[in-house]
Protein backbone atom coordinates (compact mmCIF):
# COMPACT_ATOMS: atom_id res chain seq x y z
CA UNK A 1 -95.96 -72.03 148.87
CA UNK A 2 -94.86 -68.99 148.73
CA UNK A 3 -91.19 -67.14 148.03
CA UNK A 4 -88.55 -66.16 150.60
CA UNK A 5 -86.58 -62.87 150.20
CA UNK A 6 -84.05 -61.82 152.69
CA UNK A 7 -84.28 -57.83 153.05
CA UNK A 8 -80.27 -56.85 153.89
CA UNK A 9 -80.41 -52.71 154.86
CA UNK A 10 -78.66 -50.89 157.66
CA UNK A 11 -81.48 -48.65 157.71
CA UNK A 12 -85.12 -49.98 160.00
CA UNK A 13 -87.57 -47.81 158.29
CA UNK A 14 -86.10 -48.79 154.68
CA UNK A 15 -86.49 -52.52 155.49
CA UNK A 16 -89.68 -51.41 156.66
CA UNK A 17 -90.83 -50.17 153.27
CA UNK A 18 -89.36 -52.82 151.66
CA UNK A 19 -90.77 -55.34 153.99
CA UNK A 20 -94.66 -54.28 153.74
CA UNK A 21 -94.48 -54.09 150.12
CA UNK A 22 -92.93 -57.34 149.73
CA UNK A 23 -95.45 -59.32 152.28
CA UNK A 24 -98.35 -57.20 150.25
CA UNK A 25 -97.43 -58.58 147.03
CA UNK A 26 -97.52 -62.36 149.33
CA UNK A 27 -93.58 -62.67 149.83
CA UNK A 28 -92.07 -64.04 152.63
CA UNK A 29 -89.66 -61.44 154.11
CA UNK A 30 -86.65 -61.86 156.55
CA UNK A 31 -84.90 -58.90 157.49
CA UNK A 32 -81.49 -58.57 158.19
CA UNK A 33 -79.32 -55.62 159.57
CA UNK A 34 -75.62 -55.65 157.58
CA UNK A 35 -74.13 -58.48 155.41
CA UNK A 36 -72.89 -59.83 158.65
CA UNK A 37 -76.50 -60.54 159.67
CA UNK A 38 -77.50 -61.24 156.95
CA UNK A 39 -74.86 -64.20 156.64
CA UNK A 40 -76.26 -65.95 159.78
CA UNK A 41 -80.06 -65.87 158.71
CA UNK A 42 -79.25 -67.80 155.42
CA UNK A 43 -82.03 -70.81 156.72
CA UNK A 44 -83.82 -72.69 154.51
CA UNK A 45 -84.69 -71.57 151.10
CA UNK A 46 -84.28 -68.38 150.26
CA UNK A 47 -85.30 -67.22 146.50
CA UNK A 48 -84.18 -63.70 146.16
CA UNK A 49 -81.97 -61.37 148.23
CA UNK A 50 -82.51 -57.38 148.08
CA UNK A 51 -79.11 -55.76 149.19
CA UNK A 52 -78.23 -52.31 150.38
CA UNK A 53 -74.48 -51.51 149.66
CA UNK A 54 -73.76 -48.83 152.10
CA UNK A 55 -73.34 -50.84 155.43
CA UNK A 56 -71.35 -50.98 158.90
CA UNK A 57 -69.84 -54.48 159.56
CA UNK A 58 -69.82 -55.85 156.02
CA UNK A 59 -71.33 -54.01 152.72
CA UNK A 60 -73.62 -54.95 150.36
CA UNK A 61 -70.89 -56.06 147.31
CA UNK A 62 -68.61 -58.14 150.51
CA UNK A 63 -72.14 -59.94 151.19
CA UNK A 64 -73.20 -60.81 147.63
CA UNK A 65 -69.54 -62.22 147.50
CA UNK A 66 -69.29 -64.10 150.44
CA UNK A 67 -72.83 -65.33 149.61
CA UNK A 68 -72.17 -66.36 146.40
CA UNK A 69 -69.15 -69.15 147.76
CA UNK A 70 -72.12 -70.72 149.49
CA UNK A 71 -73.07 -73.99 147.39
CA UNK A 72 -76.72 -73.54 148.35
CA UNK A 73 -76.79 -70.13 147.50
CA UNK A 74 -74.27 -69.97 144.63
CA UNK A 75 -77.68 -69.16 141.88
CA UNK A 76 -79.68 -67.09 143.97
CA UNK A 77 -80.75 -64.03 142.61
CA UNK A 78 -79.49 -60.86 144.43
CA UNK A 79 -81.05 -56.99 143.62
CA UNK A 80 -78.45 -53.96 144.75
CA UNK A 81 -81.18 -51.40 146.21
CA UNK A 82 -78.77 -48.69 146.88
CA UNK A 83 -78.21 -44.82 146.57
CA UNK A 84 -75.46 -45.30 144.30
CA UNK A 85 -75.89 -44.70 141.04
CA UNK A 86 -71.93 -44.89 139.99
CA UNK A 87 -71.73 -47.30 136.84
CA UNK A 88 -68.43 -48.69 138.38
CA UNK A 89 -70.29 -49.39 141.70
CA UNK A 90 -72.78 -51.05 139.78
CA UNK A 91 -70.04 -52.75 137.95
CA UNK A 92 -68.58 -54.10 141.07
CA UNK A 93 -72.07 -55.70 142.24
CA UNK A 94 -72.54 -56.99 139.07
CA UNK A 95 -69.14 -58.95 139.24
CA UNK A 96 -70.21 -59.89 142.66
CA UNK A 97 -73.37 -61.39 141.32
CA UNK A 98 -75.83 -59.39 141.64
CA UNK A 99 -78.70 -59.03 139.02
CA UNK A 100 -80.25 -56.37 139.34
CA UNK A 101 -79.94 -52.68 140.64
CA UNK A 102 -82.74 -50.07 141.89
CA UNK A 103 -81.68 -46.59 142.87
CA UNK A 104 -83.17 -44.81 146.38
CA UNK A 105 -85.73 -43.54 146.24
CA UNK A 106 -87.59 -45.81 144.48
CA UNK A 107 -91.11 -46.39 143.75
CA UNK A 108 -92.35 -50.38 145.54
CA UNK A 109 -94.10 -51.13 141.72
CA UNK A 110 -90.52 -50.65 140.57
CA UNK A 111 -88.62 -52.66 142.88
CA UNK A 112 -91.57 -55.56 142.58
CA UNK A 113 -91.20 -55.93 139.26
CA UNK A 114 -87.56 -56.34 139.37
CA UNK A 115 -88.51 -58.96 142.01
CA UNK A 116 -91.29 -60.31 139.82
CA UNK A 117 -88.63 -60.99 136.75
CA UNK A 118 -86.06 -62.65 139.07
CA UNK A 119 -88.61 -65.33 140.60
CA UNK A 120 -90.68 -67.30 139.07
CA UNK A 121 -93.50 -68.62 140.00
């Protein structure tokens, strides 16, 4: 069976990019607009979440929070793929709960090895 990862990015043509490298690599993707979205397309399983921060409606950090009260959700492994590089932005997810953090632009192999060491087979 394969995984589920919910793509969260304000921008189409990034969760584009995203999107085909994840389903390449055999992923299951869901794509989501802004945390907001995001928040009503958590259905079923999902095993890994990949997070802009920069968003209208609700940013990345608000929607790795408000994900995190979520019982079913409360372990799930989030990565920050984000232009900022900031350490105290990356502080901030981190106390959120996120994992992991890839800087734009970023090369796929990089983001799906992050992905690789947060699911496991």
């Amino acid at each position: 069976m394969s995984k589920t990862i919910l793509v969260v990015d304000d921008s189409a043509s990034l969760r584009q990019v995203v999107s085909i490298s994840l389903r390449g690599a055999g992923y299951e993707v869901i794509e989501a607009c802004d945390g907001k979205d995001a928040l009503t397309k958590l259905k079923g399983k999902i095993h890994l979440v990949i997070s802009d921060v920069n968003m209208p409606n609700m940013d990345g950090i608000t929607f790795v929070k408000e994900l995190k009260k979520l019982s079913s959700y409360k372990f799930t492994p989030v990565i920050m793929l984000t232009t900022e590089s900031q350490e105290s932005k990356k502080a901030e997810g981190q106390a959120a709960g996120a994992k992991a953090w890839v800087v734009k632009p970023f090369q796929p192999a990089t983001m799906l090895a992050a992905v690789g060491k947060l699911i496991l087979p």
